[in-house]
C-alpha atoms as a PDB file:
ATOM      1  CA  UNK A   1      81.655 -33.659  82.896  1.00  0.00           C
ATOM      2  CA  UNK A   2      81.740 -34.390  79.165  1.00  0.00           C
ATOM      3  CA  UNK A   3      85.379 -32.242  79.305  1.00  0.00           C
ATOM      4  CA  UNK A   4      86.544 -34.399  82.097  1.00  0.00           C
ATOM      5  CA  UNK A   5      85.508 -37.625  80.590  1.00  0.00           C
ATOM      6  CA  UNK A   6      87.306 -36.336  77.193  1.00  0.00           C
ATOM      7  CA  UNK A   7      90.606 -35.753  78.539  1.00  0.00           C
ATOM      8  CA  UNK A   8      90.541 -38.752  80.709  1.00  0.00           C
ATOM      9  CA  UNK A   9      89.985 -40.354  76.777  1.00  0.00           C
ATOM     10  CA  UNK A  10      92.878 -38.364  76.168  1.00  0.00           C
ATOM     11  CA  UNK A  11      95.158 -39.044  78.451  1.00  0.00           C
ATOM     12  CA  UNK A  12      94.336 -42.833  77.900  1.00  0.00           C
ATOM     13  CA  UNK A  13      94.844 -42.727  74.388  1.00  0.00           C
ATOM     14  CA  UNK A  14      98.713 -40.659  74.915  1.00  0.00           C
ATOM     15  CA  UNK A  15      99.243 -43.713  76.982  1.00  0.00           C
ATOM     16  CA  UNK A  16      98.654 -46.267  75.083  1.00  0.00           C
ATOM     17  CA  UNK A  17     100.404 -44.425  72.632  1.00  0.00           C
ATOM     18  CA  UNK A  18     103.433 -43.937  74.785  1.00  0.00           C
ATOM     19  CA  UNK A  19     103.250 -47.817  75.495  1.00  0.00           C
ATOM     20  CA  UNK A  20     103.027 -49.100  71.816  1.00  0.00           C
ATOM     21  CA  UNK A  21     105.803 -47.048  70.163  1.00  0.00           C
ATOM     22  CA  UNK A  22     107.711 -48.002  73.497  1.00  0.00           C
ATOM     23  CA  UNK A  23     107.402 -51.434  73.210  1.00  0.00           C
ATOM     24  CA  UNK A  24     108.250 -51.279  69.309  1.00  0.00           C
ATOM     25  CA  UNK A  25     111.523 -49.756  70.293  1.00  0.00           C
ATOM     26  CA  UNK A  26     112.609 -52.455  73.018  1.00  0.00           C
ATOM     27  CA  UNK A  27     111.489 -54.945  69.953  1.00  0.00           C
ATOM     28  CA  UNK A  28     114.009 -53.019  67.231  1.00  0.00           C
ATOM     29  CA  UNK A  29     116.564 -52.859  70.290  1.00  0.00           C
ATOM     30  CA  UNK A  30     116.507 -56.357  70.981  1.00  0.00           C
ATOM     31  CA  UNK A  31     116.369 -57.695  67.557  1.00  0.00           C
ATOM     32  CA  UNK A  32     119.797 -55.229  66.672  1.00  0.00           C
ATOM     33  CA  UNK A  33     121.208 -57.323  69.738  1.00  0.00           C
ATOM     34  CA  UNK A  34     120.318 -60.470  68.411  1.00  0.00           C
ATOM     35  CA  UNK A  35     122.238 -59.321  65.074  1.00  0.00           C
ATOM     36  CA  UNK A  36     124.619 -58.398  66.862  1.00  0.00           C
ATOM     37  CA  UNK A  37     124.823 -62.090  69.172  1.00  0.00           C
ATOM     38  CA  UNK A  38     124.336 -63.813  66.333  1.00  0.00           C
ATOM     39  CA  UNK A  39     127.827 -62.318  64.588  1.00  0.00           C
ATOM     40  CA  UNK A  40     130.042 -62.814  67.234  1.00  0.00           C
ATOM     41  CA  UNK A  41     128.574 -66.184  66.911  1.00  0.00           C
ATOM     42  CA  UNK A  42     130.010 -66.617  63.149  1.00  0.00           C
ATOM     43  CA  UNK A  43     133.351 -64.205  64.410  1.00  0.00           C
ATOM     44  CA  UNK A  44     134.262 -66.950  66.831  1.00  0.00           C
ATOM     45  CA  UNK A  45     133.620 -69.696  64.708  1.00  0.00           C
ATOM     46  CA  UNK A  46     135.995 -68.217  62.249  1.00  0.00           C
ATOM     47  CA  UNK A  47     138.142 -67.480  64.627  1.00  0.00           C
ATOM     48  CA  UNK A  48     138.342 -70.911  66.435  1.00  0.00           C
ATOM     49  CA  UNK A  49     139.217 -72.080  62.278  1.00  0.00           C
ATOM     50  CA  UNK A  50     142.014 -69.498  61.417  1.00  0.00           C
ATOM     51  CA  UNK A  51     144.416 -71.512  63.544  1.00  0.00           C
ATOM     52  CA  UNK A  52     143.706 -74.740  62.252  1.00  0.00           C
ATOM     53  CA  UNK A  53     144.080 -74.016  58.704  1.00  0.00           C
ATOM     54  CA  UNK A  54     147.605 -71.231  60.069  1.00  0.00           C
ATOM     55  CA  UNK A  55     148.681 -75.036  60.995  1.00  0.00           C
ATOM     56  CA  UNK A  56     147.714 -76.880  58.374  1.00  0.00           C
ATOM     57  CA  UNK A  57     149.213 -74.720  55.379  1.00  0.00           C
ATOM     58  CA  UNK A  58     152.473 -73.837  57.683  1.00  0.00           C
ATOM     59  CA  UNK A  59     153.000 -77.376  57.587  1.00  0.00           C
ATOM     60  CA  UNK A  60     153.082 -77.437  53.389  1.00  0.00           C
ATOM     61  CA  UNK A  61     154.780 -73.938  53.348  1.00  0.00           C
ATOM     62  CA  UNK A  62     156.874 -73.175  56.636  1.00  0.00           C
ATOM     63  CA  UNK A  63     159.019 -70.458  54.501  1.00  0.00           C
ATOM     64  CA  UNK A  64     155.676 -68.115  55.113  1.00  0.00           C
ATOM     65  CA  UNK A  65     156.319 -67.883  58.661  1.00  0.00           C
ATOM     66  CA  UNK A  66     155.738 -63.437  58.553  1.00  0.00           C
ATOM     67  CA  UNK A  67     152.215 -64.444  56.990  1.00  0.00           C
ATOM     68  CA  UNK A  68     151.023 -67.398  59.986  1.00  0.00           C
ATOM     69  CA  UNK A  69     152.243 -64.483  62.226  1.00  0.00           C
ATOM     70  CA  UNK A  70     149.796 -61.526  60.508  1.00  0.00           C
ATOM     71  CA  UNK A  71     147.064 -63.581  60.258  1.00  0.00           C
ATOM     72  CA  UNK A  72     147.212 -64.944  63.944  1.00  0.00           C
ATOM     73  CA  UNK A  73     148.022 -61.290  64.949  1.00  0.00           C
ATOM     74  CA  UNK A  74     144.556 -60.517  63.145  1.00  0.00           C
ATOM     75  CA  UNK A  75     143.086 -63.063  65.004  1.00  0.00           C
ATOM     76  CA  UNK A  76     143.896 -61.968  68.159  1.00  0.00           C
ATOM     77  CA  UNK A  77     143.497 -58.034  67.752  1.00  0.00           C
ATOM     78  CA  UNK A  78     140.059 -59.451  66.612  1.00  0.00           C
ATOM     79  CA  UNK A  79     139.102 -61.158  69.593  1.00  0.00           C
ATOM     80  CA  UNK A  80     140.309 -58.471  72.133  1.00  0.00           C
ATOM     81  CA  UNK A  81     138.161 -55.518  70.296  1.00  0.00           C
ATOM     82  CA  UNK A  82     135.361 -56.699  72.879  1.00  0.00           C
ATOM     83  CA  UNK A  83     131.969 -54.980  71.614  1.00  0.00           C
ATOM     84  CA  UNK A  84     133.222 -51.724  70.155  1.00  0.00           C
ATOM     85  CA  UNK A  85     131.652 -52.539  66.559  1.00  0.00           C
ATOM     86  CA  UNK A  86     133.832 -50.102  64.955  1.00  0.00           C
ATOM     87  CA  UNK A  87     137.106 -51.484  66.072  1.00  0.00           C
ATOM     88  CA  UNK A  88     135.961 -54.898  65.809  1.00  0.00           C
ATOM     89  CA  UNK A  89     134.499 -54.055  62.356  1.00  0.00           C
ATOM     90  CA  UNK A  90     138.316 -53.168  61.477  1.00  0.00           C
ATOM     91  CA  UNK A  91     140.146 -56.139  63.086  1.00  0.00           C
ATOM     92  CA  UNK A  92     137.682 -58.500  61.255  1.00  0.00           C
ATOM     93  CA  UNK A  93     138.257 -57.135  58.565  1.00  0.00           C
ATOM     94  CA  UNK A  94     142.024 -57.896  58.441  1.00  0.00           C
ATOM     95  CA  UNK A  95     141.241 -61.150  59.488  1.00  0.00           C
ATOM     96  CA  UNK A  96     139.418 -62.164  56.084  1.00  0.00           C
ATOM     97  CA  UNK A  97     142.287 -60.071  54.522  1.00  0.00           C
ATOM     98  CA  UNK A  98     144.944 -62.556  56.070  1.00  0.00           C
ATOM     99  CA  UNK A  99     142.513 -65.856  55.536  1.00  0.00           C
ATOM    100  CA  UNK A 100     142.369 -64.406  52.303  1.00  0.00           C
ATOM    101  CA  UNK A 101     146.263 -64.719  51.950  1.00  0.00           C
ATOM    102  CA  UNK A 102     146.432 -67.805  53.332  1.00  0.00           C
ATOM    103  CA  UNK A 103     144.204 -69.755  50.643  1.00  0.00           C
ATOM    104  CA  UNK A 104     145.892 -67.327  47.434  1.00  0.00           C
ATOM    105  CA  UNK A 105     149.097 -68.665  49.330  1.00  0.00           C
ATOM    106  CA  UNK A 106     147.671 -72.390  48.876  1.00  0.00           C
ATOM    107  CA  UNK A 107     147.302 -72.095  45.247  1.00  0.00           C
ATOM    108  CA  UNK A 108     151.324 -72.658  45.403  1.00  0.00           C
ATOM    109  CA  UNK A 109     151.070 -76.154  46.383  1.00  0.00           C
ATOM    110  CA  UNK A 110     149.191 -78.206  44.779  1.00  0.00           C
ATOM    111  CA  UNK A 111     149.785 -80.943  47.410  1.00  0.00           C
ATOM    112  CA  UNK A 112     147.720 -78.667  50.446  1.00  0.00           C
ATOM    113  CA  UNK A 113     145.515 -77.521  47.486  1.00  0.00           C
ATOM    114  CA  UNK A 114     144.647 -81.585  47.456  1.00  0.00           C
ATOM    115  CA  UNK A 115     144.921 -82.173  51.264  1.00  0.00           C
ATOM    116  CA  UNK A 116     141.711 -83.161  52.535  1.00  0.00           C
ATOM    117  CA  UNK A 117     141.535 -81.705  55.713  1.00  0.00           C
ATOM    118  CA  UNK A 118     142.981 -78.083  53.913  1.00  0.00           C
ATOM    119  CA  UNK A 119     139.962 -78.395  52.342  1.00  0.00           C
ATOM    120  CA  UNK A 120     137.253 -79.353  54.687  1.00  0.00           C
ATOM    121  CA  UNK A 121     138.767 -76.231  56.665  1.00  0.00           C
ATOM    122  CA  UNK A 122     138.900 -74.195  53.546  1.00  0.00           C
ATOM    123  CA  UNK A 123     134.997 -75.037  53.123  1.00  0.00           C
ATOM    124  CA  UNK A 124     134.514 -74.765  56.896  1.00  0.00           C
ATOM    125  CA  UNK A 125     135.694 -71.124  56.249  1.00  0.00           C
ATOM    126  CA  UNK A 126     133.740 -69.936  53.449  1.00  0.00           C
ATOM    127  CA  UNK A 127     130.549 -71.081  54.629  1.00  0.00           C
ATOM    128  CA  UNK A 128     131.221 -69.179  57.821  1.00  0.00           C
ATOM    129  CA  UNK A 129     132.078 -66.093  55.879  1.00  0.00           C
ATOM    130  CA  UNK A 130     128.781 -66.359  53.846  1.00  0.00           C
ATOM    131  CA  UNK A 131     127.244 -66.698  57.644  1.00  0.00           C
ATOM    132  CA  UNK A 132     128.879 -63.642  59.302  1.00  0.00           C
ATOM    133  CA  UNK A 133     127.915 -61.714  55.817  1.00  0.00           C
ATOM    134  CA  UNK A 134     123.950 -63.092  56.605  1.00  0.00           C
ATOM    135  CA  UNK A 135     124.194 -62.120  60.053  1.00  0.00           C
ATOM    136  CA  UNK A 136     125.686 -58.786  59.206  1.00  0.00           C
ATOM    137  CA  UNK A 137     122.737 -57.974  56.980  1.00  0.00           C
ATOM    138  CA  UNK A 138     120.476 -58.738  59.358  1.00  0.00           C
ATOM    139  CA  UNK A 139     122.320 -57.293  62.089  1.00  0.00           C
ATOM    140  CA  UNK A 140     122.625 -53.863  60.084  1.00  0.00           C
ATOM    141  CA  UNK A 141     118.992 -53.939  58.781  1.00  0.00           C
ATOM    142  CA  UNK A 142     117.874 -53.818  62.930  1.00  0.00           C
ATOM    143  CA  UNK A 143     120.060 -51.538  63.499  1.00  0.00           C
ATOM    144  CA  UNK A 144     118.313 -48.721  60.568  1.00  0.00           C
ATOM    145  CA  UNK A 145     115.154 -49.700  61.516  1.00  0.00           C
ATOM    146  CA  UNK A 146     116.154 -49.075  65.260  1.00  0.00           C
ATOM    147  CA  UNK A 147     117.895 -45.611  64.046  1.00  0.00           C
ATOM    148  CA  UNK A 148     115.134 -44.917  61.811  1.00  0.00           C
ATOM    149  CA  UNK A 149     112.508 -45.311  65.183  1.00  0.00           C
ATOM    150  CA  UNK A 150     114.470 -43.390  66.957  1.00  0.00           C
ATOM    151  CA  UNK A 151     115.017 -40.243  64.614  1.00  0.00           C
ATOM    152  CA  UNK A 152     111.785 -39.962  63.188  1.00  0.00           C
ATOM    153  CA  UNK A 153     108.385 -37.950  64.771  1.00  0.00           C
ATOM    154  CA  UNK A 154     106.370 -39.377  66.949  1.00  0.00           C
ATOM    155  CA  UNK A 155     108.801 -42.282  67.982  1.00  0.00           C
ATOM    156  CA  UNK A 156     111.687 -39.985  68.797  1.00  0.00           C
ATOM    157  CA  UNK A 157     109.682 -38.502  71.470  1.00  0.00           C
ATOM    158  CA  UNK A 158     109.434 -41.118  73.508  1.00  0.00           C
ATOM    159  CA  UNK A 159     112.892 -42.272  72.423  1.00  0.00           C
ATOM    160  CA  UNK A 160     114.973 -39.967  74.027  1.00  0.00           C
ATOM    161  CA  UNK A 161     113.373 -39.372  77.141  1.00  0.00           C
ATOM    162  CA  UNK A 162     113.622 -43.696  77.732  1.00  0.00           C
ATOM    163  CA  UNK A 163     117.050 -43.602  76.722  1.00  0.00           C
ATOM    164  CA  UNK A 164     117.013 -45.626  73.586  1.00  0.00           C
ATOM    165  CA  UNK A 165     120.126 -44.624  71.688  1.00  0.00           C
ATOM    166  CA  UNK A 166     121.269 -45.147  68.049  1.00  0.00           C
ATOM    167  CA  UNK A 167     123.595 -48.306  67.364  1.00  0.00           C
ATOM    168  CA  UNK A 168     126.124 -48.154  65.026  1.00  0.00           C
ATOM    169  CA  UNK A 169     126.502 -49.900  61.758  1.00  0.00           C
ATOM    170  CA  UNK A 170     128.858 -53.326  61.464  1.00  0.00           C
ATOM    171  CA  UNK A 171     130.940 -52.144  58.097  1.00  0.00           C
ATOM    172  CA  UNK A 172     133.923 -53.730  56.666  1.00  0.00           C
ATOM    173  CA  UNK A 173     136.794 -51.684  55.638  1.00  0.00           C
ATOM    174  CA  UNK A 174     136.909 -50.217  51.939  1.00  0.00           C
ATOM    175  CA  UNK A 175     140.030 -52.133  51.569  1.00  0.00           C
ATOM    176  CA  UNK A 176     138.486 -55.411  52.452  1.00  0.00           C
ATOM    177  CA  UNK A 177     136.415 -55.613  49.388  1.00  0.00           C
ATOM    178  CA  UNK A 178     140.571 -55.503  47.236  1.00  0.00           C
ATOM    179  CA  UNK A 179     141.828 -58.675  46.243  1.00  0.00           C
ATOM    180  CA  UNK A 180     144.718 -59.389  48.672  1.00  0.00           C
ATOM    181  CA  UNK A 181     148.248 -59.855  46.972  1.00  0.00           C
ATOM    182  CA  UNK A 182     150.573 -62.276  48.061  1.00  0.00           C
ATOM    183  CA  UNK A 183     154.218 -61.843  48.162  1.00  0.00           C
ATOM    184  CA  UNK A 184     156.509 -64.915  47.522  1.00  0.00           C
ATOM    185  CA  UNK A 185     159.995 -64.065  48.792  1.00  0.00           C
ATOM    186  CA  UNK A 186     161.844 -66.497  46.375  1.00  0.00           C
END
């Protein structure tokens, strides 16, 4: 009796187990997709503002027409990556690279450089860059905690058999982090 009543004790205990580090996982899981939400979020903000300030500089410097095309080919390579992080992670990053071109292009004329609504956009833009960098942080940090869970005893045990799978990391490209150069063809 005192045998049966210790592995029913046991068996309890495994299962509560089981249940806690399960639930902690579907937490991790659904905080890394809430990172993840809430960067798209900031991606199509800045996405929705790359064409407004393409129009407003290519109205001060229509000579730059191979640049408005780069940038809005950025753009739209961007939005068609869908949820692959990596490949969205790429095309992002040579969207800041071309909205980087575009305001080092701006420096040119000091009339756009003056324009108001240049630089509400240009503000627009660089708070939502500090944004997507905020929500990438977070995003990432869910997503090693997650990882973490998952490869590390005891969690891992119940990991794998439920299916919860590691999630990859939203990185820019090492050449994001270069100061663009601008090209003037005189």
């Amino acid at each position: 009796m005192l045998l049966t009543t210790l592995m029913l004790i046991l068996v309890l205990a495994l299962g509560v187990w089981a249940i806690l580090i399960f639930n902690k996982l579907v937490g991790l899981r659904q905080m890394a997709n809430n990172g993840w939400a809430d960067i798209e979020v900031q991606l199509k903000r800045r996405a929705d503002l790359i064409p407004q300030i393409v129009k407003t500089v290519k109205a001060y410097a229509a000579h730059e027409r191979r640049l408005f095309e780069d940038v809005i080919d950025a753009r739209n390579r961007a939005l068609s990556a869908g949820d692959d992080i990596g490949a969205r992670g790429t095309a992002e990053g040579a969207v800041a690279r071309g909205a980087s071109r575009l305001f080092a292009l701006a420096e040119d004329y000091p009339e756009l450089k003056a324009n108001e609504n240049f630089l509400d956009l240009q503000n627009e833009l660089s708070e939502t860059e500090d944004k997507i960098e905020m929500a990438r942080r977070f995003y990432n940090g869910a997503v090693r905690e997650l990882n973490t869970k998952i490869e590390t005893v005891p969690s891992n045990l119940i990991a794998g058999p439920f299916g919860f799978r590691q999630k990859p990391y939203f990185e820019i490209d090492e050449s994001d982090a270069v100061v663009p150069t601008v090209e003037f063809d005189a």
